[in-house]
Each structure stands twice: as structure tokens, then as C-alpha cells.
C-alpha atoms as a PDB file:
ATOM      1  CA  UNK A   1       6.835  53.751 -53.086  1.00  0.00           C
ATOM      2  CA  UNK A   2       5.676  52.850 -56.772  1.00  0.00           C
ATOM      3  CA  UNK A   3       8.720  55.397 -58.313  1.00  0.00           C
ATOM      4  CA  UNK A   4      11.257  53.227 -56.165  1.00  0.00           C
ATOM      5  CA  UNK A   5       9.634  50.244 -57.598  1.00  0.00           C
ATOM      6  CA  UNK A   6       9.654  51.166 -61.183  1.00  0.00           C
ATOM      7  CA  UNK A   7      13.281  52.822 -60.790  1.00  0.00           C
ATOM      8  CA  UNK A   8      13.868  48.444 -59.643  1.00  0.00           C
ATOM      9  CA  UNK A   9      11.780  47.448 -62.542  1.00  0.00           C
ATOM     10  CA  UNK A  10      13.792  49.972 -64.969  1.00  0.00           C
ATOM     11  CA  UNK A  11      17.318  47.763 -64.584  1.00  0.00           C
ATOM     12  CA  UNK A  12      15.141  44.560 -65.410  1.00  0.00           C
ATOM     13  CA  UNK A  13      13.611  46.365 -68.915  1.00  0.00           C
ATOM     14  CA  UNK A  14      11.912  49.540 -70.212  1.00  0.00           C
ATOM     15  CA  UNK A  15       9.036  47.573 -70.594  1.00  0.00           C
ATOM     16  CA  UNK A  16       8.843  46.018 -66.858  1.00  0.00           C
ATOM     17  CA  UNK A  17       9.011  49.891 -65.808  1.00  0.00           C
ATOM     18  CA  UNK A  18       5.822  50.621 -68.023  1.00  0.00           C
ATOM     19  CA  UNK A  19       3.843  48.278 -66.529  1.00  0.00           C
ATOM     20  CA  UNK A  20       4.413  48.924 -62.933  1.00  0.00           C
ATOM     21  CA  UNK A  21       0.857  50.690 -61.344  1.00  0.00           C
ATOM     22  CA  UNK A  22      -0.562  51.339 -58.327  1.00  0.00           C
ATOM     23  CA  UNK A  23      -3.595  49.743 -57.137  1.00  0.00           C
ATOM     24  CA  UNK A  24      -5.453  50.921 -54.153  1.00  0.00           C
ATOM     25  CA  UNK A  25      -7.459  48.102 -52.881  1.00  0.00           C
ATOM     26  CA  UNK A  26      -8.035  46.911 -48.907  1.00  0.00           C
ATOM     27  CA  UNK A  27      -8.363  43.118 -50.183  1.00  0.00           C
ATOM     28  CA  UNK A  28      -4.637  41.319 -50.113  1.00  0.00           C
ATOM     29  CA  UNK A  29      -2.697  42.169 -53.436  1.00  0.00           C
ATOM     30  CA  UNK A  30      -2.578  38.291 -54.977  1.00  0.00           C
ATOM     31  CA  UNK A  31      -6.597  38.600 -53.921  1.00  0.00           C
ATOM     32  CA  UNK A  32      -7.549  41.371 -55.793  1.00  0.00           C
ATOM     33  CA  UNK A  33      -5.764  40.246 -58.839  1.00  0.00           C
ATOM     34  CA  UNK A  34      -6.233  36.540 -59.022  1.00  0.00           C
ATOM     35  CA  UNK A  35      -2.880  35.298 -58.295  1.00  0.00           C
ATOM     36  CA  UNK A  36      -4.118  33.205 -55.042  1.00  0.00           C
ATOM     37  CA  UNK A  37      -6.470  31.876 -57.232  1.00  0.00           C
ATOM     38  CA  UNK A  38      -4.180  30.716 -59.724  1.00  0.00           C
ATOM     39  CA  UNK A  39      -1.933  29.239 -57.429  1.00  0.00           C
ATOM     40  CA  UNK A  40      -4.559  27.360 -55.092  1.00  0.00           C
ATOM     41  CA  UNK A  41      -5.455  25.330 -58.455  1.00  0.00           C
ATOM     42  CA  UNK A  42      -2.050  24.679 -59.283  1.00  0.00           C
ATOM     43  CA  UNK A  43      -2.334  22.249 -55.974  1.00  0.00           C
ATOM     44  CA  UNK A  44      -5.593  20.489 -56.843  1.00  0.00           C
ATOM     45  CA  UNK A  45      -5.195  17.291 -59.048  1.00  0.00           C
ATOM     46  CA  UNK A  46      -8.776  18.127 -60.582  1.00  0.00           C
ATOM     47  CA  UNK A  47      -8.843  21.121 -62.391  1.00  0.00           C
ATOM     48  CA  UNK A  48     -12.591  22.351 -63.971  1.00  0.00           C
ATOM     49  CA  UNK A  49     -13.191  23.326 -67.444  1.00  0.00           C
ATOM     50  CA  UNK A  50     -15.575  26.237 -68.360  1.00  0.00           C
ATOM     51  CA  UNK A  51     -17.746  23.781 -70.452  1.00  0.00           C
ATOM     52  CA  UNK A  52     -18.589  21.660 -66.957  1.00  0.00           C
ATOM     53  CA  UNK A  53     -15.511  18.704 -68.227  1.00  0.00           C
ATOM     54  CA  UNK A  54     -12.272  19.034 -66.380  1.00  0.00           C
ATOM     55  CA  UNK A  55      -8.933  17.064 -66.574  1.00  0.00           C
ATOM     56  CA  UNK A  56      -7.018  15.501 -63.344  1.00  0.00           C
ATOM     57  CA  UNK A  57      -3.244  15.770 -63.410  1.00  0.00           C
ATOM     58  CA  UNK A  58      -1.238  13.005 -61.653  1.00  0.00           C
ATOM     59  CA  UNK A  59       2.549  13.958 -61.353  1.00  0.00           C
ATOM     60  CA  UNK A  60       4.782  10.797 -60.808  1.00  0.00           C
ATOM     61  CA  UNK A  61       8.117   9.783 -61.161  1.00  0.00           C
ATOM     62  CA  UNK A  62       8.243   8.573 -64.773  1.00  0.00           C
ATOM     63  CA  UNK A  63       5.625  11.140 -66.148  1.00  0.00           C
ATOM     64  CA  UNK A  64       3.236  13.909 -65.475  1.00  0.00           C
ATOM     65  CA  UNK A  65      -0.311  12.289 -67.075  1.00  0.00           C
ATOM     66  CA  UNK A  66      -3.028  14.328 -67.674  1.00  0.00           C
ATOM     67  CA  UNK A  67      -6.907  12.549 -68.236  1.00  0.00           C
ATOM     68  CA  UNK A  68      -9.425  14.593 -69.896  1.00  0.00           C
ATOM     69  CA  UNK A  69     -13.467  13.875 -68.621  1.00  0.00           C
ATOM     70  CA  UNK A  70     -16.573  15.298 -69.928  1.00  0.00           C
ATOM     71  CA  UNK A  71     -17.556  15.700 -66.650  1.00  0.00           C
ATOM     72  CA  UNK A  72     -21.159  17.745 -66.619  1.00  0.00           C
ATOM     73  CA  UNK A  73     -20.610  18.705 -70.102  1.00  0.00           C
ATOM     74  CA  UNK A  74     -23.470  16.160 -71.360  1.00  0.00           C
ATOM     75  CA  UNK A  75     -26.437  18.318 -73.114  1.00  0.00           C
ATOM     76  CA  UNK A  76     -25.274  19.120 -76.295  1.00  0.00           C
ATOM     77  CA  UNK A  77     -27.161  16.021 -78.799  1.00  0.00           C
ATOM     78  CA  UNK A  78     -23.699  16.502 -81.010  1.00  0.00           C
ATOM     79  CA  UNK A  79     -21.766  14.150 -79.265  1.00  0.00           C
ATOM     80  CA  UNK A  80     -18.763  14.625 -81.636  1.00  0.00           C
ATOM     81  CA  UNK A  81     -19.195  17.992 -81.455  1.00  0.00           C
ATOM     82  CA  UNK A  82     -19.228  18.041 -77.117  1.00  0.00           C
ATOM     83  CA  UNK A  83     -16.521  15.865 -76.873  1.00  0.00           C
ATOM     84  CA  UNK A  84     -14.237  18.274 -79.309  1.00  0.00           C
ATOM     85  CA  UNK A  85     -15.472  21.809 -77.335  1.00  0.00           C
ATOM     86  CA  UNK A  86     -14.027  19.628 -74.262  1.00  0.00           C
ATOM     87  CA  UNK A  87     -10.725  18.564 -75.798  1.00  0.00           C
ATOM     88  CA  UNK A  88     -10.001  22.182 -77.048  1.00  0.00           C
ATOM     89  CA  UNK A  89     -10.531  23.648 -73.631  1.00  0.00           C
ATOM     90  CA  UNK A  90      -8.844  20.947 -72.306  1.00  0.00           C
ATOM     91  CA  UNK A  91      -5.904  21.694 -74.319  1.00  0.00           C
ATOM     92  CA  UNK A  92      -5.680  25.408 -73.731  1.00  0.00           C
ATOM     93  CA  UNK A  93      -6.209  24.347 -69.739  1.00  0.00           C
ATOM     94  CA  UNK A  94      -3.313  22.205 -70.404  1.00  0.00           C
ATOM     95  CA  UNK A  95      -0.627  24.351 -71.637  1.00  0.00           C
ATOM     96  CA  UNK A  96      -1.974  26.412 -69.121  1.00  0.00           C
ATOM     97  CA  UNK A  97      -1.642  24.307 -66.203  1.00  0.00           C
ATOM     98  CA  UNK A  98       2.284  23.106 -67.447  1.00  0.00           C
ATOM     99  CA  UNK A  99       3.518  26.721 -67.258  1.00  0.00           C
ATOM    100  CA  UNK A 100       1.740  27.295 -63.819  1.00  0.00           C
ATOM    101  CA  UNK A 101       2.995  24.493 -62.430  1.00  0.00           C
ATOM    102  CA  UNK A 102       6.094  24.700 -63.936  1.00  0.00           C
ATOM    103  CA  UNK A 103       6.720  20.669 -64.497  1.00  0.00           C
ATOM    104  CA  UNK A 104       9.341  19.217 -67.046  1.00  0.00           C
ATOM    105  CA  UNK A 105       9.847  15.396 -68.164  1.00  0.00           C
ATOM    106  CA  UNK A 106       7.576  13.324 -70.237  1.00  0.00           C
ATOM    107  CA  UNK A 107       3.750  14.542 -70.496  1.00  0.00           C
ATOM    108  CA  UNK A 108       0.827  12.322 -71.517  1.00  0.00           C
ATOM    109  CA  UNK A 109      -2.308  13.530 -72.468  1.00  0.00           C
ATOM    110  CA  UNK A 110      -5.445  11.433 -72.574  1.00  0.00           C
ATOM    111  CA  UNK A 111      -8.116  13.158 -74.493  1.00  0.00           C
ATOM    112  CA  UNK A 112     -11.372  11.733 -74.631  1.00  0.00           C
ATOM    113  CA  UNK A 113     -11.850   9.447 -78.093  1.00  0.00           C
ATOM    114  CA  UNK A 114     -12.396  11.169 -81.165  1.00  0.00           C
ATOM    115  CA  UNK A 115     -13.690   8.986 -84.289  1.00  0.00           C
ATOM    116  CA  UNK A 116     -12.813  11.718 -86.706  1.00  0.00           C
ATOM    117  CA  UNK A 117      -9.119  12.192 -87.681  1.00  0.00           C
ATOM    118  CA  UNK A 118      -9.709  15.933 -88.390  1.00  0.00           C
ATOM    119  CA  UNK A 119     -10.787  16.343 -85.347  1.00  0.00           C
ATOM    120  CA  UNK A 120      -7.477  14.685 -83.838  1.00  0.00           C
ATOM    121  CA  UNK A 121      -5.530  17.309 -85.836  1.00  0.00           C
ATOM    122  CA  UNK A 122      -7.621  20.327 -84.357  1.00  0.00           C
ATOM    123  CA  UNK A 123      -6.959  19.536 -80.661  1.00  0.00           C
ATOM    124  CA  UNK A 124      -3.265  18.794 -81.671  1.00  0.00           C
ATOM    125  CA  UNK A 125      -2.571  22.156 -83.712  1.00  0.00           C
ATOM    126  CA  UNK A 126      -4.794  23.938 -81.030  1.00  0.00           C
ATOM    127  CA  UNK A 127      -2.073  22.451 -78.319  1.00  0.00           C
ATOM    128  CA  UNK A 128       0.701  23.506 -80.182  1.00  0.00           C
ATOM    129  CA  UNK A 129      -0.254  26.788 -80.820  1.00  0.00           C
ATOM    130  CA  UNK A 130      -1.364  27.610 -76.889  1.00  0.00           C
ATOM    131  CA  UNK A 131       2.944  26.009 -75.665  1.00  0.00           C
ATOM    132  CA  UNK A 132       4.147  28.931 -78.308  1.00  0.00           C
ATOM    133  CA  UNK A 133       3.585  31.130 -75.470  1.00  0.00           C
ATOM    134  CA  UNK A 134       5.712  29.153 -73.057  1.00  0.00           C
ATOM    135  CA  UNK A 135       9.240  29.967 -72.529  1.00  0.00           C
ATOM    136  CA  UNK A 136      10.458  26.435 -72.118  1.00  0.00           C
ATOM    137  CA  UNK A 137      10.956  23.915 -75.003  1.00  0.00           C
ATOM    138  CA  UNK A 138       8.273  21.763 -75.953  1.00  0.00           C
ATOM    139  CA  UNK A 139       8.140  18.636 -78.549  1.00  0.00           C
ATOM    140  CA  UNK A 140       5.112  17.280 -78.932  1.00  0.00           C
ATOM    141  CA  UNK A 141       3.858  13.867 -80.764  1.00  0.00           C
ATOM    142  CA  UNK A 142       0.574  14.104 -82.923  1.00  0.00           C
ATOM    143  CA  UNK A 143      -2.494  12.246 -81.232  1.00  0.00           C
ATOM    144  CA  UNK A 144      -2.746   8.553 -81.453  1.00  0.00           C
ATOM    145  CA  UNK A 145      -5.760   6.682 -82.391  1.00  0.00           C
ATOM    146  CA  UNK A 146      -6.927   5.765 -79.076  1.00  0.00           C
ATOM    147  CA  UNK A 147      -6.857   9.818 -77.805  1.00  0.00           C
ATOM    148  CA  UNK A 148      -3.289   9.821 -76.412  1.00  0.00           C
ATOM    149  CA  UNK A 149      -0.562  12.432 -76.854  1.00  0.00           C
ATOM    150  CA  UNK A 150       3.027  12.057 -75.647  1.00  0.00           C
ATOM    151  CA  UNK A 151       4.778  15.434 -75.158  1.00  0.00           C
ATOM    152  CA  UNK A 152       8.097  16.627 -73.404  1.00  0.00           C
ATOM    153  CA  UNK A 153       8.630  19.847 -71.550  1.00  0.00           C
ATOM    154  CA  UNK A 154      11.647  21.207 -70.663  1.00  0.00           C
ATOM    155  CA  UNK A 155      13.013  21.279 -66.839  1.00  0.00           C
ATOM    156  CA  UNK A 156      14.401  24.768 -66.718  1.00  0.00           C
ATOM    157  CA  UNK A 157      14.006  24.225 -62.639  1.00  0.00           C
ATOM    158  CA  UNK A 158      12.191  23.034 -59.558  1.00  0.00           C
ATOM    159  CA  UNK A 159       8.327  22.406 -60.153  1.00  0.00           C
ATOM    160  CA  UNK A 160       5.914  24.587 -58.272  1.00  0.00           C
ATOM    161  CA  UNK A 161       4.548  21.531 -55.847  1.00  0.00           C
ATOM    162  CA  UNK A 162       7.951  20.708 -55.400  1.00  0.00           C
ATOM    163  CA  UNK A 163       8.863  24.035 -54.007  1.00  0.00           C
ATOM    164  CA  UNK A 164       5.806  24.716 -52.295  1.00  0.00           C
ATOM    165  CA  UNK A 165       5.291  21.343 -50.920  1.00  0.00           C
ATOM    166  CA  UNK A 166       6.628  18.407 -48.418  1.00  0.00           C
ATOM    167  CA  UNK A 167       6.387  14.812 -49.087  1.00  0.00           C
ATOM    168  CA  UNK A 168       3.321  13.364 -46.608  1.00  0.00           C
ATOM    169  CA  UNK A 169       4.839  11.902 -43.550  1.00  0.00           C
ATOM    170  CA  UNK A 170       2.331   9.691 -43.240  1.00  0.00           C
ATOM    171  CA  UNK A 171       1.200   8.309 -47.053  1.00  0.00           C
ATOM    172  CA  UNK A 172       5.156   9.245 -48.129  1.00  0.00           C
ATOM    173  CA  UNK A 173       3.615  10.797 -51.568  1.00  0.00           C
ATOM    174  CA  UNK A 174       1.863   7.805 -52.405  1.00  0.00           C
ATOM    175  CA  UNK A 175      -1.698  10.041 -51.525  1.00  0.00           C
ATOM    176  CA  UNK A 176      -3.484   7.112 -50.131  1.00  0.00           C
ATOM    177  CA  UNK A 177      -3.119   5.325 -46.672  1.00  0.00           C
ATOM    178  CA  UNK A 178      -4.361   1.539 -45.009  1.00  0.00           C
ATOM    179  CA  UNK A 179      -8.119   1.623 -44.432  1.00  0.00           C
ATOM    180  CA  UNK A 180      -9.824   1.638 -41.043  1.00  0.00           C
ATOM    181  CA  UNK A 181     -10.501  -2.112 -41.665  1.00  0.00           C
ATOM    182  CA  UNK A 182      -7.152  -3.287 -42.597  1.00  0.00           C
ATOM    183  CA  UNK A 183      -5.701  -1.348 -39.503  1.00  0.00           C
ATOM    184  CA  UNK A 184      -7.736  -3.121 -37.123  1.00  0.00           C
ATOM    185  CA  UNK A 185      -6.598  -6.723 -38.974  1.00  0.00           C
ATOM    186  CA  UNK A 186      -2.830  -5.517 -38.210  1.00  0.00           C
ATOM    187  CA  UNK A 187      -3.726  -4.522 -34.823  1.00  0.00           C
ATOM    188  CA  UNK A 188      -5.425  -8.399 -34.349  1.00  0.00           C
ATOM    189  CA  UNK A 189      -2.069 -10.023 -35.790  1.00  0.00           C
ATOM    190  CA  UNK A 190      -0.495  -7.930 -33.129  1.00  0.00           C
ATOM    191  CA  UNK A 191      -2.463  -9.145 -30.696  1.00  0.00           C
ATOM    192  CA  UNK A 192      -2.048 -12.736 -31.725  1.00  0.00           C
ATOM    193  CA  UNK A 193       0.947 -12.943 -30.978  1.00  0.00           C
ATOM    194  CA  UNK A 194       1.419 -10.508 -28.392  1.00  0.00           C
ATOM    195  CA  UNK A 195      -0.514 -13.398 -26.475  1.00  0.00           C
ATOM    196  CA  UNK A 196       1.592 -16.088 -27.436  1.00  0.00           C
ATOM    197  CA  UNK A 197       4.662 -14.687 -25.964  1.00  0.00           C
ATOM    198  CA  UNK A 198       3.070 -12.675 -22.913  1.00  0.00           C
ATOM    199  CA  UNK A 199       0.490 -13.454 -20.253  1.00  0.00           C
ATOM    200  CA  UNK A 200       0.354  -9.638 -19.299  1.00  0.00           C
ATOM    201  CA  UNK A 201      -3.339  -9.305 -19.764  1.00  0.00           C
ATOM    202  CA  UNK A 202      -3.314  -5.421 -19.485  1.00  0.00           C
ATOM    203  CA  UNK A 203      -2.017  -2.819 -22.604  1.00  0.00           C
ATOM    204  CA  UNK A 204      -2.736   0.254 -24.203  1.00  0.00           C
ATOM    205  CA  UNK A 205      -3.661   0.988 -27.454  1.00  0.00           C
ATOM    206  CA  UNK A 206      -2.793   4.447 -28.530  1.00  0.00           C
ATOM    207  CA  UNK A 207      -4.190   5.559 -32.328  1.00  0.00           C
ATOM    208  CA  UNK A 208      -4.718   8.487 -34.374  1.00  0.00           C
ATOM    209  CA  UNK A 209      -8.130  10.020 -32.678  1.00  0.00           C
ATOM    210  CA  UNK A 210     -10.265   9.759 -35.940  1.00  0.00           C
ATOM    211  CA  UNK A 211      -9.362   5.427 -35.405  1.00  0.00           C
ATOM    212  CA  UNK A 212     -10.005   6.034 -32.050  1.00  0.00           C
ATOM    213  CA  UNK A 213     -13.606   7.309 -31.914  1.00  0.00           C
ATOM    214  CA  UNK A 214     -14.197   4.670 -34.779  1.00  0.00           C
ATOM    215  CA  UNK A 215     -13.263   1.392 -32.796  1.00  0.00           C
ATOM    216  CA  UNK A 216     -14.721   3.347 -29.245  1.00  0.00           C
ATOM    217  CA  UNK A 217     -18.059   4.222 -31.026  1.00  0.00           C
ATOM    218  CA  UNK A 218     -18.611   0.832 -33.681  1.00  0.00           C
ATOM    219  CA  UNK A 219     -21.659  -0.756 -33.599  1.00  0.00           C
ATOM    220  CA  UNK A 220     -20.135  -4.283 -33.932  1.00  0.00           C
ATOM    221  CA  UNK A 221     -18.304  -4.065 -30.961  1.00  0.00           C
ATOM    222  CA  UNK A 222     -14.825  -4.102 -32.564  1.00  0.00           C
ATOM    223  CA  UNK A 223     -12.786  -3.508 -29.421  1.00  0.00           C
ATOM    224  CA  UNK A 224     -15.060  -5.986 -27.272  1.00  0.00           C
ATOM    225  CA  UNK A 225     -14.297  -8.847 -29.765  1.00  0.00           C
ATOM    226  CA  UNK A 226     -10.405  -8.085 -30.595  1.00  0.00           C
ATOM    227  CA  UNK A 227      -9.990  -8.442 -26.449  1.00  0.00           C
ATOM    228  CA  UNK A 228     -12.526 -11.501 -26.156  1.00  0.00           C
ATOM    229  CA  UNK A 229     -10.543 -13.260 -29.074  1.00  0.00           C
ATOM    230  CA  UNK A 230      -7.071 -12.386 -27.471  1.00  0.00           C
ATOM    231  CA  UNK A 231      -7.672 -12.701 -23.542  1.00  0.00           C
ATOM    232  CA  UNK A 232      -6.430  -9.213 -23.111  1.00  0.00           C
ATOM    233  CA  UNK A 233      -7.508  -6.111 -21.531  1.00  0.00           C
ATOM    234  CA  UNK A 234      -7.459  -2.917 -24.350  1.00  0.00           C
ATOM    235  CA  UNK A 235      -7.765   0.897 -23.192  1.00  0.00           C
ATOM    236  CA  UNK A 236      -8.356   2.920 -25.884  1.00  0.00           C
ATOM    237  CA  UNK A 237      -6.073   5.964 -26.391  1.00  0.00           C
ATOM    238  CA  UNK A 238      -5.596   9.085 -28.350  1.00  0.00           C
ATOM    239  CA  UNK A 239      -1.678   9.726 -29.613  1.00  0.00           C
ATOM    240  CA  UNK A 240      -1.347  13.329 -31.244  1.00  0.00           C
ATOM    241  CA  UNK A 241       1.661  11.429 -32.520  1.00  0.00           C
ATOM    242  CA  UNK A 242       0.412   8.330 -33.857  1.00  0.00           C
ATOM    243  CA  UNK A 243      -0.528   8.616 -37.638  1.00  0.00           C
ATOM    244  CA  UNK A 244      -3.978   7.399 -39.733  1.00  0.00           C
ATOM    245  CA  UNK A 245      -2.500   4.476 -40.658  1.00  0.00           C
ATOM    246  CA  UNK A 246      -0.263   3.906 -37.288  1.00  0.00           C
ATOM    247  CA  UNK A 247      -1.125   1.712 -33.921  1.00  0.00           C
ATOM    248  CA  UNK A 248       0.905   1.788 -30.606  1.00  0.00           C
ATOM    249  CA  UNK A 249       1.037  -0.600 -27.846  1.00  0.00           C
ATOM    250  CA  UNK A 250       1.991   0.313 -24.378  1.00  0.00           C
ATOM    251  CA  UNK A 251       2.254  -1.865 -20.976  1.00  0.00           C
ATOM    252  CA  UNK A 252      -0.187  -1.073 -18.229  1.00  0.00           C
ATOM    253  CA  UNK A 253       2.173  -1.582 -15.829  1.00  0.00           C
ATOM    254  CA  UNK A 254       5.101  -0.220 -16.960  1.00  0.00           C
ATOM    255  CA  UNK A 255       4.354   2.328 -19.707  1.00  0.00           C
ATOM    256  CA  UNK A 256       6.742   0.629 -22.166  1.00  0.00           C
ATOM    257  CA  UNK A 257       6.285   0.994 -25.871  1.00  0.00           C
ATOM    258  CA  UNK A 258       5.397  -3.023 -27.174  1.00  0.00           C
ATOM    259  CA  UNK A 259       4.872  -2.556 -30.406  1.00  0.00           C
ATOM    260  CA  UNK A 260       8.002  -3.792 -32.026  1.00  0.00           C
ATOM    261  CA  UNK A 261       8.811  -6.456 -30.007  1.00  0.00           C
ATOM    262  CA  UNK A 262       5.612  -8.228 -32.223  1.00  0.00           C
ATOM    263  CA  UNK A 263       6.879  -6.245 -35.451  1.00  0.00           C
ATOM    264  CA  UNK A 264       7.765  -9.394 -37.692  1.00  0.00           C
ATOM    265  CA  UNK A 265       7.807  -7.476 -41.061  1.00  0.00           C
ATOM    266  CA  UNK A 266       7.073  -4.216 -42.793  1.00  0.00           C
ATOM    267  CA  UNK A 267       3.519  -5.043 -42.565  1.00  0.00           C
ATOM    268  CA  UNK A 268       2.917  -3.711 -39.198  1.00  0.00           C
ATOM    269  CA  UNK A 269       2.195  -0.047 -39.092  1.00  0.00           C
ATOM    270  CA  UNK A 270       4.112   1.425 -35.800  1.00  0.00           C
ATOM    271  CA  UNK A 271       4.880   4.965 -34.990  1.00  0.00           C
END
């Protein structure tokens, strides 16, 4: 009930007892309120601006960088004075967007170019003023000449991603994988020399179904020519198990799993 909740909330503070409330509503509590909102975006690496700009936050090992972009904020005539509405709301969105996602470590900034110095000062006091209301430390370096500001945040613990998140099995955080193209020239080096060790004309090929229906329904005839260059007979088939950027090879005959008896380096992709 809400007096057993604030009664909880009373041996955290006074204060966290006063704010306790009851809210009748039939939509989901974080819903109603916003909070699934809030932590949806903290997930997406482009986050909009209310001007139509936005900023795109890339969190790496060495740094978290942050790139500010007009975006659709292009009518104003003042160009000086569109590209400075975008920087401040880029730099409230900012210290926003560090407390949300709770990330520590070196922070760089990228604002767009400003030929006025004042104007450099603005966005920078503006930044500082919006990390006074977070609870970690924060130092933070005036903005260079070409738009860039270097600032560290405290790690008080994990970041939000990193607690809400798993690595990609298949792109291993790297948040891009092979092309379609550059699959099927791995799966013809295969096949190369596959057929200069074997004279087994008969194999499966089992791939991720989205590769599947690709080779299965291409206009050039992709499978036709990768068996009419090889000598070999392909069946095309669909592996639940077999990732985008992943091939198998199976014996007809047999049902033996090929594909790394041809493996000669990291190159090839294999399950």
C-alpha cells in the first residue's frame, strides 16, 4: 500500500517520504510517467533535439564521443545564430544524456563550428552549468577552435548499456557485420579449394535465411555461377544457427560439417 511505501521511503529521508503519491492510471507505471521513454533513448546512438538537430553518441573503449548535427534545423537566415540555438540544446541534451546513461571516462564533444569566440564561451558556461546538477564529478576543458570539448566524468559504477545490454554475438560490439557481397566472395574461396582437395561434387550450404532468400532469389544467378565455376552441386539451406555474416558446409552424403577443413585463416566466417 502507499503508507507501507512511504513508511520504506521514511528510513531513506523525510523528504523521499513527501514525495511518495499515488497515481491511479490503467497504462504501465514507467508509461504513464515517461520513464520507458527515457530509457528507450538512452539505447539509441541518435538522439533528436527539439530544434530538428540532434547529436549521435558513440561509446568506445578509449572515449564516449558525442557529434552535434544541425540536422532539419536549416530555416532560420541567421546562420550563426541556428548553429548556436543547436549547440545550447545540444549541450543541455548532453549533460542530460551522461547522467541517463550513466557513462564515466573521457568525453568528447564535437559541436558544430562557431566563428565567434563568445559564442564558444556560451555553449561552454551553458555545459557547465547543466553537469552542476549531476552527482558525479565532472572537469571539463573550454572549447577549442575547431568546436571540440574534452571532458571527464566520473565512474561511480556500471554504465546503463552495460547493465542492460550483451555484447552482439554476431558483430562482437563492433555494430557492423561482412556485406552480402563479401560473404558470397568467402563462400567462392571456400569453394576453390574445397575442389582442389575433393571430387565430392555434392554439399550443402546452410546460411542465415535473410542470405539465403538473397542468393535463391538474385537476378544474376549467383548460386548458378558459384557451382558452374566450381564443378559442384550447391543446395541451398536455412540454419536458425548460422549468423548474418556466417556460411556452413555440409556433405551430401554424409551430413558432415566441411567447413573448417578449407578454414585457412580468420578470414573465413564459420559457425
Amino acid at each position: 500500500t502507499t503508507e507501507q511505501i512511504k513508511l520504506i521511503a521514511e528510513k531513506i529521508s523525510g523528504r523521499a517520504k513527501r514525495r511518495v503519491h499515488y497515481l491511479q492510471t490503467q497504462q504501465p507505471l514507467f508509461d504513464e510517467i515517461g520513464v520507458q521513454k527515457q530509457i528507450d533513448e538512452a539505447f539509441l546512438r541518435q538522439v533528436w533535439l527539439p530544434c530538428g538537430g540532434y547529436i549521435v553518441i558513440d561509446e568506445t573503449e578509449a572515449l564516449i564521443s558525442i557529434d552535434v548535427n544541425t540536422g532539419r534545423n536549416r530555416g532560420s537566415k541567421n546562420v550563426d545564430k541556428m548553429i548556436l540555438e543547436t549547440n545550447i540544446e545540444a549541450a543541455h541534451e548532453t549533460a542530460r544524456q551522461l547522467r541517463l546513461r550513466n557513462v564515466g571516462g573521457l568525453v568528447v564533444v564535437d559541436f558544430i563550428d562557431m566563428r565567434l569566440e563568445e559564442n564558444r564561451k556560451k555553449i561552454y558556461h551553458e555545459l557547465r552549468k547543466e553537469l552542476r546538477k549531476d552527482r558525479a564529478k565532472v572537469a571539463v576543458s573550454p572549447i577549442t577552435e575547431f568546436g571540440l570539448l574534452e571532458m571527464t566524468r566520473q565512474r561511480i559504477r556500471v554504465s546503463l548499456l552495460d547493465s542492460m545490454s550483451e555484447e552482439c554475438p554476431t558483430c562482437y560490439g563492433s555494430g557492423r557485420i561482412i556485406s552480402k557481397e563479401t560473404l558470397i566472395t568467402r563462400i567462392e574461396h571456400w569453394l576453390r579449394r574445397y575442389k582442389s582437395k575433393h571430387r565430392d561434387l555434392r554439399i550443402i550450404l546452410q546460411l542465415h535465411e535473410e542470405n539465403a532468400d538473397y542468393i535463391k532469389n538474385d537476378k544474376k544467378n549467383i548460386l548458378r555461377g558459384l557451382m558452374w565455376k566450381n564443378f559442384v552441386h550447391i543446395k541451398i539451406e536455412t540454419n536458425k544457427e548460422v549468423g548474418r555474416d556466417e556460411f556452413r558446409f555440409i556433405k551430401s552424403k554424409t551430413g558432415k560439417d566441411i567447413t573448417n577443413e578449407m578454414a585457412l585463416d580468420k578470414d573465413i566466417s564459420m559457425a
